[in-house]
Protein backbone atom coordinates (compact mmCIF):
# COMPACT_ATOMS: atom_id res chain seq x y z
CA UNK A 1 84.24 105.85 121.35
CA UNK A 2 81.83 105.43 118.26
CA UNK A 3 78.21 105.99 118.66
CA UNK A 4 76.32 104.76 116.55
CA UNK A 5 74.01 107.66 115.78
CA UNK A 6 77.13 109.46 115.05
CA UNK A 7 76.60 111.34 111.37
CA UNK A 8 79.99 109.61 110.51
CA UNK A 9 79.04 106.12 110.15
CA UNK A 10 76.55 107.24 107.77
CA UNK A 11 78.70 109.13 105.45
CA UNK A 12 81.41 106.37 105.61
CA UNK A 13 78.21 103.75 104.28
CA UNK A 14 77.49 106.60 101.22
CA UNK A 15 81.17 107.01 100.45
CA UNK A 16 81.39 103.13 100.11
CA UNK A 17 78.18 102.89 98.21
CA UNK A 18 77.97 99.23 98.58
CA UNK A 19 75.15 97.09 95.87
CA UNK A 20 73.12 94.10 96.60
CA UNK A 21 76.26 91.94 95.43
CA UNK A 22 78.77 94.08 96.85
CA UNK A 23 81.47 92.17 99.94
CA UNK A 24 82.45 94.88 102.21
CA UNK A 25 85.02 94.68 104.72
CA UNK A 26 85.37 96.81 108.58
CA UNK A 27 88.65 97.02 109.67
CA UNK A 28 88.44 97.15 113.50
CA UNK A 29 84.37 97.33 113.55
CA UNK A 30 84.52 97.89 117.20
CA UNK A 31 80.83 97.18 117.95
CA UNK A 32 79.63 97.43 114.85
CA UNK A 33 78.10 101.15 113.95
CA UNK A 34 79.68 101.31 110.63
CA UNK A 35 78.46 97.99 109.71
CA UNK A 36 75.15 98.83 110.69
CA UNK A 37 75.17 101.96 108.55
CA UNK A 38 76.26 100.04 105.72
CA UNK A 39 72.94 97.43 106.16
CA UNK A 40 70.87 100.10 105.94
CA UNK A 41 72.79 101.32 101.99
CA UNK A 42 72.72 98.30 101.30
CA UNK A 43 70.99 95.31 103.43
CA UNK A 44 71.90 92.02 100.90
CA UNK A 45 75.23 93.28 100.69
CA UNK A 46 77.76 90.64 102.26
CA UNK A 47 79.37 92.16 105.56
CA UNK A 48 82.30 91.83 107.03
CA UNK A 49 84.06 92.28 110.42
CA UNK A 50 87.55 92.12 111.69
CA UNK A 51 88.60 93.39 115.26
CA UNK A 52 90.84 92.06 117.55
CA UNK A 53 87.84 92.08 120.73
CA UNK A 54 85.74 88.99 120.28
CA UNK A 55 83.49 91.39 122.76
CA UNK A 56 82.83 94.06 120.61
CA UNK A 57 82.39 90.72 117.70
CA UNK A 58 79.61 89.63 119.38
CA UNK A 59 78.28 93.04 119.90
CA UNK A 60 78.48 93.43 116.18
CA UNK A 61 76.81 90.47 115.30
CA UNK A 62 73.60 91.44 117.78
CA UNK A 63 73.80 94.88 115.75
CA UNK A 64 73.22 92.95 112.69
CA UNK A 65 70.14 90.35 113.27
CA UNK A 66 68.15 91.57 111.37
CA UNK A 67 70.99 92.27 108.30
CA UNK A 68 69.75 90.15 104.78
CA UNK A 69 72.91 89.38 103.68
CA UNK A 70 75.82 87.29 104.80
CA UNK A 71 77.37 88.97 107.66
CA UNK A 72 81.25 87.23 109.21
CA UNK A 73 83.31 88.51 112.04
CA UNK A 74 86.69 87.73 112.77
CA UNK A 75 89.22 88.29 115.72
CA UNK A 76 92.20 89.32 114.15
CA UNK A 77 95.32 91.84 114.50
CA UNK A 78 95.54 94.12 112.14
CA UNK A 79 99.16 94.14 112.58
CA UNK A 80 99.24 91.22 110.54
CA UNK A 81 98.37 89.65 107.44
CA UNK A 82 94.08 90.18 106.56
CA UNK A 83 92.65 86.71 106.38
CA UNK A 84 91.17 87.59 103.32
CA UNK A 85 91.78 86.61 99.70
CA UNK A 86 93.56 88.84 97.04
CA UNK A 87 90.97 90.43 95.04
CA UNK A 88 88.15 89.46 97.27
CA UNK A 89 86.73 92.81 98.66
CA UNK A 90 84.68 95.99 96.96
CA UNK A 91 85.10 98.08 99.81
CA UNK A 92 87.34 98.17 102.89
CA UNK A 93 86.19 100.73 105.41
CA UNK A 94 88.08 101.59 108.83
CA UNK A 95 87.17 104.28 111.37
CA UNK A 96 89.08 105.50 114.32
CA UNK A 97 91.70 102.70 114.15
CA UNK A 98 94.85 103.57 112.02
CA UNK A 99 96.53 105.42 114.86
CA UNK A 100 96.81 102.46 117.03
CA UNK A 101 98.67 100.66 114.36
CA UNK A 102 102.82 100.92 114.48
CA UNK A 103 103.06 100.68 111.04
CA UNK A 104 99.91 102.11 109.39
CA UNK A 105 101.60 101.89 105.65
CA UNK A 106 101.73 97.65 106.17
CA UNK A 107 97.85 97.68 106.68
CA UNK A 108 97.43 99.81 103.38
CA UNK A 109 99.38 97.47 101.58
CA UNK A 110 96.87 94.80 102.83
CA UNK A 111 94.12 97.09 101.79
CA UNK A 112 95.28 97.27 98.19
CA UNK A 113 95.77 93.79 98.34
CA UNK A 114 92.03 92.64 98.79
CA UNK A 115 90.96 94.78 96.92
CA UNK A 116 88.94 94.08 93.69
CA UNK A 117 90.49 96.63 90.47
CA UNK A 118 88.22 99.56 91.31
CA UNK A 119 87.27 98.89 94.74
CA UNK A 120 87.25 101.45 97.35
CA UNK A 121 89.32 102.24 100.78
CA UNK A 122 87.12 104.51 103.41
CA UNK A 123 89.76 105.68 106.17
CA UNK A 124 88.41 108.30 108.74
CA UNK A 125 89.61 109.26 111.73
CA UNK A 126 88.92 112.19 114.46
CA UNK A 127 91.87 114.31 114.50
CA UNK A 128 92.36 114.34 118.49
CA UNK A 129 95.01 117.26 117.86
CA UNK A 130 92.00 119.67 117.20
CA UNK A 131 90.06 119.35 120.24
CA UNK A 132 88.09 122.63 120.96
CA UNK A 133 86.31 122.27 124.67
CA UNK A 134 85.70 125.48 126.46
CA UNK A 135 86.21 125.96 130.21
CA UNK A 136 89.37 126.13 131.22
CA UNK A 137 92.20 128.23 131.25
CA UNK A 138 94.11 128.26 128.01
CA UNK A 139 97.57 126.55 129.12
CA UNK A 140 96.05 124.00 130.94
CA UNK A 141 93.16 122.99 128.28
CA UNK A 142 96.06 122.77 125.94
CA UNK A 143 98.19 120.78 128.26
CA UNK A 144 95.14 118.46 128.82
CA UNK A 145 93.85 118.50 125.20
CA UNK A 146 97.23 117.48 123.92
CA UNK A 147 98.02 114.96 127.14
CA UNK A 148 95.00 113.01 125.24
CA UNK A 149 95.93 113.63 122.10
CA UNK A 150 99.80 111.50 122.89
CA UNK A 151 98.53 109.33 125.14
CA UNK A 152 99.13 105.54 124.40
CA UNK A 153 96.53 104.00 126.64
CA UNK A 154 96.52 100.25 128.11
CA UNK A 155 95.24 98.97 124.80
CA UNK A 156 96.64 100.89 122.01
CA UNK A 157 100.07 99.67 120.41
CA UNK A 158 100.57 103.17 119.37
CA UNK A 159 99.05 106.75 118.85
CA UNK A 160 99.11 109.71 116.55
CA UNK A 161 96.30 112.53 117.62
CA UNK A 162 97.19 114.17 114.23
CA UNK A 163 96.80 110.73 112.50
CA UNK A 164 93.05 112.42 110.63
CA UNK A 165 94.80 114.95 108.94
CA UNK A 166 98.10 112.76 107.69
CA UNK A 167 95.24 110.22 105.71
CA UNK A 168 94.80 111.69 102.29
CA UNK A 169 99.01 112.11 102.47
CA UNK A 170 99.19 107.87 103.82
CA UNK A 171 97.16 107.39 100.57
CA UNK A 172 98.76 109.49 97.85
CA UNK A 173 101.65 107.78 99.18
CA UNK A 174 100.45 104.01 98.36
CA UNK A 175 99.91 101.89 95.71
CA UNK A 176 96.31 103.10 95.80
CA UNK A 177 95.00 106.25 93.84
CA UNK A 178 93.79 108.90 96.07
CA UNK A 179 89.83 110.27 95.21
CA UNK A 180 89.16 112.93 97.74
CA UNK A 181 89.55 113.93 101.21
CA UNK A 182 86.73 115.87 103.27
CA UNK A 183 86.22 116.94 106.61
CA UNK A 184 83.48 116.42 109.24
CA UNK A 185 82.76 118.53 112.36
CA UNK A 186 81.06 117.23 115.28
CA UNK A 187 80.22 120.19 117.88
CA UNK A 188 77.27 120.88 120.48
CA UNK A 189 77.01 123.51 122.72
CA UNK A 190 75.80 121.38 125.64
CA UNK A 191 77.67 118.78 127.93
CA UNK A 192 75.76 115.95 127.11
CA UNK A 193 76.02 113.12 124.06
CA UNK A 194 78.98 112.81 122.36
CA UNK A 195 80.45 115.58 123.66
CA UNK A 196 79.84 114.30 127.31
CA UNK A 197 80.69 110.97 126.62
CA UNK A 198 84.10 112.05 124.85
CA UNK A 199 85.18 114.73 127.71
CA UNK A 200 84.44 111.47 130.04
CA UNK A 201 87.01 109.68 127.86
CA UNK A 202 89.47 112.56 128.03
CA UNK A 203 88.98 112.53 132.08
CA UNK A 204 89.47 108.68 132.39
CA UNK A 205 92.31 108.37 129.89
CA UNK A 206 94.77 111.29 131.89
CA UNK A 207 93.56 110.05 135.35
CA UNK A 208 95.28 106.38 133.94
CA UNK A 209 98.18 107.73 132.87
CA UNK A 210 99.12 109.67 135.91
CA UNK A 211 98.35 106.84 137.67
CA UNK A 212 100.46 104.77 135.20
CA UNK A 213 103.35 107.18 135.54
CA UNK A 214 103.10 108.18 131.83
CA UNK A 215 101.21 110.95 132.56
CA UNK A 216 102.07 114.65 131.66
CA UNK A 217 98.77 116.42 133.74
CA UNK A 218 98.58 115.00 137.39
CA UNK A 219 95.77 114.17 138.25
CA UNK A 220 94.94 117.33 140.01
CA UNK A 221 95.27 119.41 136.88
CA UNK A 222 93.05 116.75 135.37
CA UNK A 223 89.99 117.73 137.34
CA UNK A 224 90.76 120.78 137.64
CA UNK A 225 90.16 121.15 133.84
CA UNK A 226 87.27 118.83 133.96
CA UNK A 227 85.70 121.02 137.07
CA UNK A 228 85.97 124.30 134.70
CA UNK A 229 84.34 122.22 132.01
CA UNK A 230 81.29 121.09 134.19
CA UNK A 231 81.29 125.22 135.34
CA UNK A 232 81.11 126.17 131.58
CA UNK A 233 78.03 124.19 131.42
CA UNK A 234 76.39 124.94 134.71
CA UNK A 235 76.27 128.95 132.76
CA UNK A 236 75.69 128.25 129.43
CA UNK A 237 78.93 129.45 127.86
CA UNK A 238 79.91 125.23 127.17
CA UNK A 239 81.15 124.53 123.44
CA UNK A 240 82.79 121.21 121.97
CA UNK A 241 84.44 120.32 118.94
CA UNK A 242 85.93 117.63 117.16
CA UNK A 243 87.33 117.45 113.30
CA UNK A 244 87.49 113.95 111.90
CA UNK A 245 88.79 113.49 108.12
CA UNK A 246 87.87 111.18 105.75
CA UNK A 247 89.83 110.04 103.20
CA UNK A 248 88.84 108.04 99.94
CA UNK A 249 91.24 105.62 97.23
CA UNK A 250 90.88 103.31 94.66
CA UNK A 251 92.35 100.31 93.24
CA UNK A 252 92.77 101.34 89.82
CA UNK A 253 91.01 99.40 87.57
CA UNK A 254 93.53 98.27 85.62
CA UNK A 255 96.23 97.21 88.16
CA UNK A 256 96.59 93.75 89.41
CA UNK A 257 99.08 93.13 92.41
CA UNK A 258 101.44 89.97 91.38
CA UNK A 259 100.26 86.61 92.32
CA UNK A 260 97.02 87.65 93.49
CA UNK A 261 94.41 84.73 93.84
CA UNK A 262 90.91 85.01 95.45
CA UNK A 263 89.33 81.89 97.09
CA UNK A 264 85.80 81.07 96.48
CA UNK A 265 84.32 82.79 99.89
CA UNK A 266 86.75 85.19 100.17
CA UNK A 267 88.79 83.77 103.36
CA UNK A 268 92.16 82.43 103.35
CA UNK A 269 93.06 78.57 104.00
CA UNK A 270 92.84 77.88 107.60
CA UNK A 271 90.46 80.73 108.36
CA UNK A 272 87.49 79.70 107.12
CA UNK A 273 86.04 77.75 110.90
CA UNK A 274 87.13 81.20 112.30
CA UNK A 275 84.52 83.10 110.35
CA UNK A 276 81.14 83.29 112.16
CA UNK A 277 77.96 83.62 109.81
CA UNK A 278 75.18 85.39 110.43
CA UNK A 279 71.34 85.35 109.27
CA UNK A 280 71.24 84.69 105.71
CA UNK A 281 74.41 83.14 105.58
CA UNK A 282 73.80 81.05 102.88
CA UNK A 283 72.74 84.21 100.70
């Protein structure tokens, strides 16, 4: 889930601090929010897009009509290879997505790849392991809390509900130089917003996996918790909390990874029909 009023998406566009002339890249843009707070830093900059959904593609692209600049998406698994040229990116941004990846120190060799000398990695992620939700009892909102936090659902290849806090550590530990790491704490003392639409997440994800068999809540427990949630509301006494981290690198400025070349546009051979331009293409 990323809203796109969330505070989050704006911080990630000001810790980027993209220019007119700047080519900034989303690594699994989902729908688009982040992109769409990086238009509004910076609406000439050139925009780019990579998720595996061609749904939440075209979502993005609809977010970003009215976007100045260039704007490309691209269906792609981050698993793999970026189909972008060495050298050929300012910024490389990615929210809420390193946890579903097996092998999370590949895709930051990737990063440091595209990168131009001095360009700038945004990773942030919600740490799922510090979930604070009043309303029920304290084993079983632990038991719940943490059910969500391991859960590998349908369409992740992987998860790590601690993966927000283990960032600024991923990037020390690359070829990149690490510039800081902050925190950012969503809360609200109502059952409605992000907060609803999160616990809703929680509730849909454990009911799966007990269904699945991979649960470790049955399904019972589940709305139990989710009952004692709804009762916390219903008397005022509801509070929700989730820490996300966000961690920022560079490409030092005077390090060159061997054999790097950057085509023209920016897009490897063989990828360039797969890139889909938006208004102002041609800018």
């Amino acid at each position: 889930m990323s809203d796109s009023a969330e505070a989050i998406h704006n911080r990630l566009a000001e810790l980027a601090a993209p220019t007119a002339s700047s080519r900034v890249i989303d690594l699994g843009c989902g729908a688009g929010p982040t992109l769409l707070a990086l238009s509004r830093v910076a609406p000439e900059a050139t925009l780019i897009g990579i998720d595996r959904s061609a749904e939440f593609l075209r979502q993005a692209q609809q977010e970003l009509h009215g976007h100045l600049g260039s704007v490309m998406a691209l269906a792609a698994d981050l698993r793999t290879p970026l189909p972008c040229g060495d050298e050929s990116a300012d910024a490389v941004l990615s929210y809420n997505t390193v946890e579903c990846l097996p092998d999370p120190e590949h895709l930051l060799v990737e990063i440091a790849r595209v990168l131009r000398p001095g360009g700038r990695v945004v990773l942030a992620h919600v740490d799922f392991d510090s979930l604070v939700i009043a309303g029920a009892d304290a084993d079983l909102d632990r038991r719940v809390c943490h059910a969500f936090a391991d859960d590998v659902q349908g369409w992740m290849d992987h998860a790590d509900g601690r993966i927000g806090r283990k960032l600024g550590l991923l990037l020390a530990r690359s070829a990149l130089r690490l510039v800081s790491v902050e925190p950012l704490l969503t809360w609200s003392t109502e059952l409605s917003g992000h907060a609803e639409a999160r616990i809703g997440e929680i509730r849909k994800a454990l009911l799966s996996a007990d269904k699945h068999g991979r649960g470790t809540v049955t399904a019972a427990e589940v709305e139990k918790w989710y009952a004692a949630v709804q009762e916390a509301d219903r008397l005022g006494g509801f509070f929700f909390s989730e820490l996300a981290f966000i961690a920022v690198a560079e490409r030092p400025s005077d390090g060159c990874l061997a054999g790097a070349t950057a085509p023209p546009n920016g897009v490897l051979p063989g990828h360039e029909d797969r890139w889909a331009s938006g208004r102002s293409a041609a800018a």
